[in-house]
N, C-alpha and C. Protein backbone atom coordinates (compact mmCIF):
# COMPACT_ATOMS: atom_id res chain seq x y z
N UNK A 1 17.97 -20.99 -6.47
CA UNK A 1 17.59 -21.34 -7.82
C UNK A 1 16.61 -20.30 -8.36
N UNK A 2 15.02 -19.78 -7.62
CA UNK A 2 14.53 -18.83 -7.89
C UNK A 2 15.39 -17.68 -8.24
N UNK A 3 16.18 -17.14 -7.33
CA UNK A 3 17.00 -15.88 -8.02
C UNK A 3 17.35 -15.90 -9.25
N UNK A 4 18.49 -17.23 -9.42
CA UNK A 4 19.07 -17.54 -10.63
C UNK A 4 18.16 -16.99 -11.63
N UNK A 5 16.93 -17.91 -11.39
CA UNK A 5 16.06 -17.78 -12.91
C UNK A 5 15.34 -16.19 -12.95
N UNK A 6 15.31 -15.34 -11.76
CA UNK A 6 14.99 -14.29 -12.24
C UNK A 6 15.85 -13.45 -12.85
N UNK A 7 17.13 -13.81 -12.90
CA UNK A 7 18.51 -12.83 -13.66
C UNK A 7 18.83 -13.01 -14.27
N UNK A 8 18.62 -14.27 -14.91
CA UNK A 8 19.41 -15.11 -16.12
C UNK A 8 19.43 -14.06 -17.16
N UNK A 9 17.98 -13.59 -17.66
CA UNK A 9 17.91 -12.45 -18.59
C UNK A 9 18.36 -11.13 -18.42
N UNK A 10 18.79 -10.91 -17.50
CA UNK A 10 19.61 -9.44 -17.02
C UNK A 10 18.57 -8.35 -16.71
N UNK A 11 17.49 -8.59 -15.95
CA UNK A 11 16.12 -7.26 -15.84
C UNK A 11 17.01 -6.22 -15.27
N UNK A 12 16.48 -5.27 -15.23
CA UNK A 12 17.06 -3.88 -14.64
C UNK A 12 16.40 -3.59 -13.38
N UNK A 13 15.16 -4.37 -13.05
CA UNK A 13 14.49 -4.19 -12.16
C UNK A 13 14.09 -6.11 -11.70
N UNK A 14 14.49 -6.43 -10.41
CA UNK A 14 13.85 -7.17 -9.27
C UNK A 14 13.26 -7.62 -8.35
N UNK A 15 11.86 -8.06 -8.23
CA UNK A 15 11.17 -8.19 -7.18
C UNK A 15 11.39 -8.99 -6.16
N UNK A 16 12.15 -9.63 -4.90
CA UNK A 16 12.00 -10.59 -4.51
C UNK A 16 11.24 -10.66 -2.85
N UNK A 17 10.32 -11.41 -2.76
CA UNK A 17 9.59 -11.41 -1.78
C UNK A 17 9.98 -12.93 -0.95
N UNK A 18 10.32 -11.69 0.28
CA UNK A 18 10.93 -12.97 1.38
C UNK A 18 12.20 -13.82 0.99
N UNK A 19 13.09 -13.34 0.07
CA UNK A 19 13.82 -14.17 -0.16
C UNK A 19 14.83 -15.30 0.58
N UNK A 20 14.80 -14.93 1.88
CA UNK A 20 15.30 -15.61 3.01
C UNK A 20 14.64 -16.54 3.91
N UNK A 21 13.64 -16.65 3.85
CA UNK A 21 12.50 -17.52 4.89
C UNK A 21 12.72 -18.76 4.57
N UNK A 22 12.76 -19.38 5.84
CA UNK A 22 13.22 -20.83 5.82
C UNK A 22 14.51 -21.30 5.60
N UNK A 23 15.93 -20.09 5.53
CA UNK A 23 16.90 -20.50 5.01
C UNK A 23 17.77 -20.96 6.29
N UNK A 24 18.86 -21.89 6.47
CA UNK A 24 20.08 -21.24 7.37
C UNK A 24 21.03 -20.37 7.35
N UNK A 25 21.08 -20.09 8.16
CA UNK A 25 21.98 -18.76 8.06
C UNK A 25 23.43 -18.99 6.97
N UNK A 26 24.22 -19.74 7.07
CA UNK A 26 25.05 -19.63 5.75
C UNK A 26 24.22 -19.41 4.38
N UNK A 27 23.24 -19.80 3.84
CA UNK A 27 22.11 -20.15 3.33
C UNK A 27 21.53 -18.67 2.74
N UNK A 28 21.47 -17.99 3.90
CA UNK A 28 21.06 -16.61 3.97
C UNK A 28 22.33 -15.13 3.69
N UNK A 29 23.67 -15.68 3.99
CA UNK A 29 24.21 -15.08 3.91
C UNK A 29 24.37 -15.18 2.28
N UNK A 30 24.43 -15.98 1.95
CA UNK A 30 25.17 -15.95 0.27
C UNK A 30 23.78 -15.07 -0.09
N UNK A 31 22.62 -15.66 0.32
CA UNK A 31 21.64 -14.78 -0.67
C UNK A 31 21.82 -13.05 -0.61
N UNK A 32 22.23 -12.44 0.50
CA UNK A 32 22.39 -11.33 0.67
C UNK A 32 23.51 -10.89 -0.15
N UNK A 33 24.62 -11.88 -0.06
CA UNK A 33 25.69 -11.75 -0.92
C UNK A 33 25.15 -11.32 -2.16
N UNK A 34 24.37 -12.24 -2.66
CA UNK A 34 24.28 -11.83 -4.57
C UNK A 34 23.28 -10.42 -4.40
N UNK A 35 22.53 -10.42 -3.26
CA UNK A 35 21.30 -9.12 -3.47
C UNK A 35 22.68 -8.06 -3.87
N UNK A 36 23.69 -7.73 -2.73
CA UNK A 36 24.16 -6.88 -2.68
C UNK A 36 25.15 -6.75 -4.47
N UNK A 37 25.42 -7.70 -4.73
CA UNK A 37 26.48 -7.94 -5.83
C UNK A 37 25.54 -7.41 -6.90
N UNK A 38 24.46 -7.75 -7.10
CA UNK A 38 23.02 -7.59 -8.20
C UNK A 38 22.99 -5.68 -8.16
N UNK A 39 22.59 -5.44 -6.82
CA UNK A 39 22.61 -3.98 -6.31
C UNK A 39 23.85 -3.22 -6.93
N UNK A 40 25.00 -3.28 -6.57
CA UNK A 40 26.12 -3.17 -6.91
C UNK A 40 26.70 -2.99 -8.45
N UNK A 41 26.21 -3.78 -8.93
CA UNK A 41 25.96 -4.01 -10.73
C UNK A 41 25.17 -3.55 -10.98
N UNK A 42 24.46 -2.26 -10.63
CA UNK A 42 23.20 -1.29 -11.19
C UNK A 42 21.79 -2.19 -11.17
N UNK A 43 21.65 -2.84 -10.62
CA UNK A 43 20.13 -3.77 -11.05
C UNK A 43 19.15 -2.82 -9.90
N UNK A 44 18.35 -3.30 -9.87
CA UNK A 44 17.20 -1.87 -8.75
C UNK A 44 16.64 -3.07 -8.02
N UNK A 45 17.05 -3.74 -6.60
CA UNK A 45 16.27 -5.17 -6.52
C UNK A 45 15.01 -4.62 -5.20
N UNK A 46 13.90 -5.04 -5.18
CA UNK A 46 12.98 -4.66 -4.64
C UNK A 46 12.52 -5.74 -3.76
N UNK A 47 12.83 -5.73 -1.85
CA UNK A 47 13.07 -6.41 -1.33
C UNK A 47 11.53 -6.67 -0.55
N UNK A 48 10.89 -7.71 -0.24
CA UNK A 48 9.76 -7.86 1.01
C UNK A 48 10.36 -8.39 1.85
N UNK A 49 10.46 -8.64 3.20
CA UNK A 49 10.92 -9.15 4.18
C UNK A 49 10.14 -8.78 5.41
N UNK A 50 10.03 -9.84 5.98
CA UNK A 50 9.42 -9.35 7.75
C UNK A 50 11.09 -9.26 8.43
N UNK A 51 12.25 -9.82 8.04
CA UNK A 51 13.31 -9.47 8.66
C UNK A 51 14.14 -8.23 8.50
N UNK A 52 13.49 -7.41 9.52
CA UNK A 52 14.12 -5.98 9.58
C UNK A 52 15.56 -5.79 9.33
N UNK A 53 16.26 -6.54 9.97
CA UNK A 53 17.59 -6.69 10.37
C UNK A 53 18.20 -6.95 8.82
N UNK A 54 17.37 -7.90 7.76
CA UNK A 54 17.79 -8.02 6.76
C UNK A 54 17.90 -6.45 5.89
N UNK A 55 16.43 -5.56 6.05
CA UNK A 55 16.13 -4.82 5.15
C UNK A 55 17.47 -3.54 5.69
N UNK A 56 17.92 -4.02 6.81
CA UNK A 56 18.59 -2.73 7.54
C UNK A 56 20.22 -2.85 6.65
N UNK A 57 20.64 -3.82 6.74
CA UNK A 57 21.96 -5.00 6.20
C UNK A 57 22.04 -4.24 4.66
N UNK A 58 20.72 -4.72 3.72
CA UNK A 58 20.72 -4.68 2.59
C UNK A 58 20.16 -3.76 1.89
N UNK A 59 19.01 -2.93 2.37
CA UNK A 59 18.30 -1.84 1.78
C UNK A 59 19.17 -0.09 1.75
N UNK A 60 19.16 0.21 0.41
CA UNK A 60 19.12 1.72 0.44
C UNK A 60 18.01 2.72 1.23
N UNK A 61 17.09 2.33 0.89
CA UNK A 61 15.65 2.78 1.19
C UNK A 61 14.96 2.06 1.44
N UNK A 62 14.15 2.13 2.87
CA UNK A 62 13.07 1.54 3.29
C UNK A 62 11.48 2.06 3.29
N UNK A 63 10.30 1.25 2.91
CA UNK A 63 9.00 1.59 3.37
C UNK A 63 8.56 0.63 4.56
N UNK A 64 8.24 0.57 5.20
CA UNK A 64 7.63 0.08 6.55
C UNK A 64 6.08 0.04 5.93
N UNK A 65 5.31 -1.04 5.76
CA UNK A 65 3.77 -1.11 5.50
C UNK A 65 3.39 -1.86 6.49
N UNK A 66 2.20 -1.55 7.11
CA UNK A 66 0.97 -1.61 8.18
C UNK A 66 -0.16 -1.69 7.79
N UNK A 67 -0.68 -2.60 8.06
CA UNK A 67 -2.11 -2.65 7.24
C UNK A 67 -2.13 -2.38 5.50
N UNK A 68 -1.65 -2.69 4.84
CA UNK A 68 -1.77 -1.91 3.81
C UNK A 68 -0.95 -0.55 3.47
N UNK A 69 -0.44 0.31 4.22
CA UNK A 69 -0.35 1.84 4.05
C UNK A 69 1.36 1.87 4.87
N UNK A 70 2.25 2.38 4.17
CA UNK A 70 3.24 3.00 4.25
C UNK A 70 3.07 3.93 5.43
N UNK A 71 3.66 3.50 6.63
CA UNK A 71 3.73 4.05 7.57
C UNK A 71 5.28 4.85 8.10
N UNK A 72 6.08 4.73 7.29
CA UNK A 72 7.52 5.36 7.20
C UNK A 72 8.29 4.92 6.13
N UNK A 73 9.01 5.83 5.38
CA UNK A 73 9.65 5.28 4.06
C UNK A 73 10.77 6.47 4.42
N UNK A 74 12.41 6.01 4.38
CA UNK A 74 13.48 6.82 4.04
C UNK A 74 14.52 5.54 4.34
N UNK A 75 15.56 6.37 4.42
CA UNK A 75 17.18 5.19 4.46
C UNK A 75 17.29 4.62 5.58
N UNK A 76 17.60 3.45 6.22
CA UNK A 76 17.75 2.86 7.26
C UNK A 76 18.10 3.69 8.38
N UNK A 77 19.06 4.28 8.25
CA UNK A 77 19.72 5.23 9.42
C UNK A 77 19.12 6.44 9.84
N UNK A 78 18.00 7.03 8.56
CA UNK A 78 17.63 8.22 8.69
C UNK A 78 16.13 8.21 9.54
N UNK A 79 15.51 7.05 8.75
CA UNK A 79 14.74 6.25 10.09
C UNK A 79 15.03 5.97 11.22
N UNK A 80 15.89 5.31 11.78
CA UNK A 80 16.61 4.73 13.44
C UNK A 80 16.51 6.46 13.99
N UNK A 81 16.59 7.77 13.15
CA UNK A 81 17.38 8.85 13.83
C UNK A 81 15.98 9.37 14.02
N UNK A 82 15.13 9.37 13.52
CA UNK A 82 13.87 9.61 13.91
C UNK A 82 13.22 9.41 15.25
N UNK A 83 13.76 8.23 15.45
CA UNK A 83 13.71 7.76 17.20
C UNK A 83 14.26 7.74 17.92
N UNK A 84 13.94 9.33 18.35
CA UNK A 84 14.96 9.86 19.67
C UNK A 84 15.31 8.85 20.51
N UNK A 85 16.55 9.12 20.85
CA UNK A 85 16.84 8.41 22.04
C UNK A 85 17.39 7.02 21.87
N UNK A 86 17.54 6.30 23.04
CA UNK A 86 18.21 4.74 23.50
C UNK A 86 17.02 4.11 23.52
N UNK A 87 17.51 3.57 24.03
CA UNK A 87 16.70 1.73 24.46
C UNK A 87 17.38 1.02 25.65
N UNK A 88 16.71 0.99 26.73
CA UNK A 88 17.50 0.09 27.69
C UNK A 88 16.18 -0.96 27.87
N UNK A 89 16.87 -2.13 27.82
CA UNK A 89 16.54 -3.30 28.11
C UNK A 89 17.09 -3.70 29.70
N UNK A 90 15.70 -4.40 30.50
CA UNK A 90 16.21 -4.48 32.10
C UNK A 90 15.36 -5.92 32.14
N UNK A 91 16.28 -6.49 32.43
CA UNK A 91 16.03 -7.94 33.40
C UNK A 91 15.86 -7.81 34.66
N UNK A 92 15.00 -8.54 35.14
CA UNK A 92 14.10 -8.06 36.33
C UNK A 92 13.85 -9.35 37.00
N UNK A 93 14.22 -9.28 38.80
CA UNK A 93 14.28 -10.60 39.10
C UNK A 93 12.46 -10.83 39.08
N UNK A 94 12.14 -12.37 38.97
CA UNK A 94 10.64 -12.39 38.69
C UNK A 94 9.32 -11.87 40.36
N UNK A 95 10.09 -12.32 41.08
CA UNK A 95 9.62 -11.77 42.10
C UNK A 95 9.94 -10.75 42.90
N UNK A 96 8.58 -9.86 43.74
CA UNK A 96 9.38 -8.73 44.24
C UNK A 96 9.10 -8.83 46.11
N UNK A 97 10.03 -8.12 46.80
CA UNK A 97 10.42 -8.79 47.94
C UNK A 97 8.51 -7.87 48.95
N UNK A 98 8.29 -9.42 49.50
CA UNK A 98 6.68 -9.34 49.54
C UNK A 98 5.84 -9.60 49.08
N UNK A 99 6.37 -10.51 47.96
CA UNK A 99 5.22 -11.01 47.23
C UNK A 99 5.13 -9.77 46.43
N UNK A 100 4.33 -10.43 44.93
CA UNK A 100 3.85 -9.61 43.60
C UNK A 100 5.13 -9.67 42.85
N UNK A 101 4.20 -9.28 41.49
CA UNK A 101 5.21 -9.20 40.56
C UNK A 101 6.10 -8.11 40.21
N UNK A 102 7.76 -8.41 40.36
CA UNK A 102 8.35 -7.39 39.87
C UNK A 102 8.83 -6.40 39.11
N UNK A 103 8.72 -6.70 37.86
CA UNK A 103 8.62 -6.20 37.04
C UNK A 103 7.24 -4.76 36.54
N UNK A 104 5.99 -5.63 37.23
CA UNK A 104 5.12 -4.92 37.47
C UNK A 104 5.36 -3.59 38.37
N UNK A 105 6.01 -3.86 39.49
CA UNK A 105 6.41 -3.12 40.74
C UNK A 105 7.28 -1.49 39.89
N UNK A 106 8.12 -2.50 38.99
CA UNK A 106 9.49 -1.33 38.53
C UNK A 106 8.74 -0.23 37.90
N UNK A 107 7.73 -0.84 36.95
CA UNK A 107 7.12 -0.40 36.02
C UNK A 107 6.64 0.88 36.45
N UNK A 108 5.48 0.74 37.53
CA UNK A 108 4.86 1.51 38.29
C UNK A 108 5.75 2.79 38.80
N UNK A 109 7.26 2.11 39.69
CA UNK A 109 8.11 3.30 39.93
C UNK A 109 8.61 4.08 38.62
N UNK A 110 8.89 3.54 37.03
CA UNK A 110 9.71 3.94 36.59
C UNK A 110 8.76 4.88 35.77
N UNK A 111 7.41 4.64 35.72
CA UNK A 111 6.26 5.25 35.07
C UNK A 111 6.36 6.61 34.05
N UNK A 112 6.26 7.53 35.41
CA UNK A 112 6.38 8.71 35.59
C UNK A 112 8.21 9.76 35.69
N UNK A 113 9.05 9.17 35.22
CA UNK A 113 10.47 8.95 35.64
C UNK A 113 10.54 10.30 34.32
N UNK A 114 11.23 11.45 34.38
CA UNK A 114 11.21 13.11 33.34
C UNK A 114 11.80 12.19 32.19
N UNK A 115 12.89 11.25 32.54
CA UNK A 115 13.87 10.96 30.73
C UNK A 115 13.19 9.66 30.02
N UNK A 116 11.80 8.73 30.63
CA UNK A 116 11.44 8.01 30.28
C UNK A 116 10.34 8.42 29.26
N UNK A 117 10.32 8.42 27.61
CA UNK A 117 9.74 8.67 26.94
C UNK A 117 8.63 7.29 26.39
N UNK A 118 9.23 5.81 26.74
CA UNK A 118 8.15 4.63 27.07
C UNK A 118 8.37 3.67 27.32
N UNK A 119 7.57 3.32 28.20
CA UNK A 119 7.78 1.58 28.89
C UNK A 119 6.59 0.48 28.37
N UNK A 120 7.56 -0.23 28.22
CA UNK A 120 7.14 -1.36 27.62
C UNK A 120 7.21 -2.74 28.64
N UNK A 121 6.32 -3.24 29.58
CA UNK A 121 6.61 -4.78 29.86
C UNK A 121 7.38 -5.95 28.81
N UNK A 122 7.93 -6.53 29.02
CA UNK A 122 8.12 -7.69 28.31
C UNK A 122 8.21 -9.08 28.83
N UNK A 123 7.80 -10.22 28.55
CA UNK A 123 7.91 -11.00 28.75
C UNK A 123 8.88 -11.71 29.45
N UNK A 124 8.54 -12.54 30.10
CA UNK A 124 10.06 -12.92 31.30
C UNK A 124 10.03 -12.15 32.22
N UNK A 125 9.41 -10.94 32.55
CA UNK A 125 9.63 -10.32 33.56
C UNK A 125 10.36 -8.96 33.19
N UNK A 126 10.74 -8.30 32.47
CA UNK A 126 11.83 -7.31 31.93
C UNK A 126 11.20 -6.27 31.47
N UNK A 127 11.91 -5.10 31.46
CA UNK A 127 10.98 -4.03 30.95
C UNK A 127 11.92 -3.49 29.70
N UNK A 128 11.46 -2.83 28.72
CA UNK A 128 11.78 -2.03 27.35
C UNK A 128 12.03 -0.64 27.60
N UNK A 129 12.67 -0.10 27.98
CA UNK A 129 12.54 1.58 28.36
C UNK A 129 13.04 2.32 26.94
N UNK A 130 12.44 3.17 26.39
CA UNK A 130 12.80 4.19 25.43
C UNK A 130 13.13 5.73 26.22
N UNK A 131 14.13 5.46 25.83
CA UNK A 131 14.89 7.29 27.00
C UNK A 131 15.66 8.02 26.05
N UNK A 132 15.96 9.73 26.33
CA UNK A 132 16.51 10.54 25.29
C UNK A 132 17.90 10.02 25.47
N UNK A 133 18.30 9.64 26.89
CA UNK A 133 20.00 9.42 26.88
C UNK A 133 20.50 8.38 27.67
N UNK A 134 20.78 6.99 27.33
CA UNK A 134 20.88 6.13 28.15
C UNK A 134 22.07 6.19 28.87
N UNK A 135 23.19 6.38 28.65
CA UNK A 135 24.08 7.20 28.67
C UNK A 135 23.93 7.61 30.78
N UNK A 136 22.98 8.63 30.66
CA UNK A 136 22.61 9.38 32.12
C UNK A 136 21.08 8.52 32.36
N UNK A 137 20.75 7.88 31.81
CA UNK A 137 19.44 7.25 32.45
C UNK A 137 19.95 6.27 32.94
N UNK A 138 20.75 5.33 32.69
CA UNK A 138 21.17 4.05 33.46
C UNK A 138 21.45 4.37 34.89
N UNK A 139 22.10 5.18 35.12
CA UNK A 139 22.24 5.57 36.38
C UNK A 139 20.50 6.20 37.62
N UNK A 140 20.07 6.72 36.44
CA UNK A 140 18.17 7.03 37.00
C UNK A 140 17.87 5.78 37.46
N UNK A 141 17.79 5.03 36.63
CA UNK A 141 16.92 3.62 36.64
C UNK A 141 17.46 2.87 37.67
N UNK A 142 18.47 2.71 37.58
CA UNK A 142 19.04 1.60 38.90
C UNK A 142 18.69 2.49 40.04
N UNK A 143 19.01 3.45 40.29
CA UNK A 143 18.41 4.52 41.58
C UNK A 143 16.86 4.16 41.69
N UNK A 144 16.08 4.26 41.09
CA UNK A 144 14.53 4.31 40.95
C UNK A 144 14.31 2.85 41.37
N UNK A 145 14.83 1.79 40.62
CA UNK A 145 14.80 0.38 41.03
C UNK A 145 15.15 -0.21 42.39
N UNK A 146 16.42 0.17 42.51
CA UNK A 146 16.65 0.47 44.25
C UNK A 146 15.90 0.60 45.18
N UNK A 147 15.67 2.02 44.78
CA UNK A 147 14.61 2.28 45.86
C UNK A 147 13.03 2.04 46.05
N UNK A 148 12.47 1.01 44.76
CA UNK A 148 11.32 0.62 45.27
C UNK A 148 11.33 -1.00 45.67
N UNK A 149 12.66 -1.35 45.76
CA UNK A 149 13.06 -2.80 46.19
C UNK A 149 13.11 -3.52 44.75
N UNK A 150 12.77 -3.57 43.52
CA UNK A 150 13.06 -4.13 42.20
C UNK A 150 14.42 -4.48 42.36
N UNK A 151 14.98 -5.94 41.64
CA UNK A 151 16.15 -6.73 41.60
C UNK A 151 16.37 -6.84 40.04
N UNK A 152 17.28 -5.71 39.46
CA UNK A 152 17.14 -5.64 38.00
C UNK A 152 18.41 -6.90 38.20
N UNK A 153 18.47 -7.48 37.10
CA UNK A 153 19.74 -8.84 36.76
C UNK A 153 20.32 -8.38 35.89
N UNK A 154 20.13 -7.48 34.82
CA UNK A 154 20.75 -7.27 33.46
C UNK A 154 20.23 -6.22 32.76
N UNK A 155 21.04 -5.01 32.39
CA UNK A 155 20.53 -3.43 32.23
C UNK A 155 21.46 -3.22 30.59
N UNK A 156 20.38 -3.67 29.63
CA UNK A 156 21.65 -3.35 28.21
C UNK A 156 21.26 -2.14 27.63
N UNK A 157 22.00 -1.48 27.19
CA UNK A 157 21.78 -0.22 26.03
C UNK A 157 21.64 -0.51 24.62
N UNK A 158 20.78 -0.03 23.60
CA UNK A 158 20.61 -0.41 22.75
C UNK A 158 20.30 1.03 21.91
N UNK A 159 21.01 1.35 20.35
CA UNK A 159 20.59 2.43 19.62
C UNK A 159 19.43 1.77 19.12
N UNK A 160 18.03 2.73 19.26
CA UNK A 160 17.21 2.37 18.06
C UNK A 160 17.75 1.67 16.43
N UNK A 161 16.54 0.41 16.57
CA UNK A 161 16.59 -0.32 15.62
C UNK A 161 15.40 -0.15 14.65
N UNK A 162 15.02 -0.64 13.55
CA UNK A 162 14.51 -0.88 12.73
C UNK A 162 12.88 -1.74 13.00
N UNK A 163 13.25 -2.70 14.02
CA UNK A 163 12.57 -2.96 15.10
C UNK A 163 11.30 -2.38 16.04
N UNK A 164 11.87 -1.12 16.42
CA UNK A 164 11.77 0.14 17.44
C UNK A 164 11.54 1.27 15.92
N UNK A 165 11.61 0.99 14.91
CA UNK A 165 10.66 2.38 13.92
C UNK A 165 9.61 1.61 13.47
N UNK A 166 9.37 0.45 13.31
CA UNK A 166 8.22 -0.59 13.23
C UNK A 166 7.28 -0.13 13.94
N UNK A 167 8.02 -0.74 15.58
CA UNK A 167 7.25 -0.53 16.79
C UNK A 167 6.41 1.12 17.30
N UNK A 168 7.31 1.81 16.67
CA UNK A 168 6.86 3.36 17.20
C UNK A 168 6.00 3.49 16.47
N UNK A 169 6.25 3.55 14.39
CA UNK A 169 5.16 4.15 13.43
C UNK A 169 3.77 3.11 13.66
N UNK A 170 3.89 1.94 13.96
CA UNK A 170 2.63 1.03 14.23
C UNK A 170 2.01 1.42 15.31
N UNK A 171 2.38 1.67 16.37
CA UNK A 171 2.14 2.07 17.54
C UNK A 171 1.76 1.08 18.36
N UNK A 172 2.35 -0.24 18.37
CA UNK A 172 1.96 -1.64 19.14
C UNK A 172 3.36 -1.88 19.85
N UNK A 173 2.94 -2.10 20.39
CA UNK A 173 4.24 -3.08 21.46
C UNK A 173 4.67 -4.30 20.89
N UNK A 174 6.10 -5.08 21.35
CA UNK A 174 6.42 -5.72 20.84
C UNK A 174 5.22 -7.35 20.88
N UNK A 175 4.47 -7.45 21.98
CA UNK A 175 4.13 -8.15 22.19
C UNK A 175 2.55 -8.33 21.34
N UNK A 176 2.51 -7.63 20.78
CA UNK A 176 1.11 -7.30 20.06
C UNK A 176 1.40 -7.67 18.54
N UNK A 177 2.96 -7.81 17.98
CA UNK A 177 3.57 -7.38 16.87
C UNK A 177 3.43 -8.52 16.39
């Protein structure tokens, strides 16, 4: 209904802040629907969102703000390309053989590893690896894990997200975020 009443008069320019929060997802899809249809029909709509994934979907151009201050502004994709490299995500059994924590354990081996550009703990036990080529690192990592006794469960590849240019230009971990 808010949208409605901001278009009724036909502006050339749109502000909408958060327009999705609190919605369900069918809910959310139509709204993206009309952003894009509005967009599409020359209107200029000017999006806030904490949902990256939305601004990635629907935005021409992104600014990323931090504190106040524009910490990266260009096109979705031209951003993601900024951040060299993959993303492997590793599930990690919670204990490591001898007692202590495993994940902790991997961490330590995978530290210092030439294609690991950063590790990230995560919650549950799992680690975040940012690498130039996951591609030839998957094969590093399970070797490295191996051999310090670590029980990875689940090793995914992931292209930098929107997420991960947040995470890099802020310089916080996900868990800080």
């Amino acid at each position: 209904m808010d949208i409605a009443l901001g278009v009724i008069h036909s502006p050339k320019v749109l502000f909408l802040d958060e327009p999705t929060v609190g919605l369900d997802p069918p809910s959310r899809t139509r709204v993206w629907e009309e952003v894009r249809r509005l967009r599409d029909e020359g209107m200029t709509v000017f999006v806030t969102t904490h949902y990256l994934d939305e601004a990635d979907a629907l935005c021409e151009r992104i600014a990323i703000i931090d504190h106040g201050e524009i910490v990266a502004e260009g096109t979705p994709d031209g951003l993601k390309r900024e951040i060299a490299g993959d993303v492997l995500l590793v599930g990690l059994e919670p204990s490591y053989p001898g007692g202590g924590d495993g994940a902790e354990q991997a961490a330590k081996a995978l530290r210092d590893a030439p294609y690991l550009h950063r590790l990230e703990q995560q919650e549950g036990g799992g680690l975040r690896l940012y690498v130039e080529n996951g591609a030839t690192a998957i094969p590093q990592v399970l070797r490295t894990l191996e051999g310090c006794g670590a029980a990875p469960t689940t090793v995914q590849l992931q292209r930098p997200s929107l997420d991960d240019v947040f995470l890099a230009r802020t310089g916080r971990s996900l868990q800080q975020s």
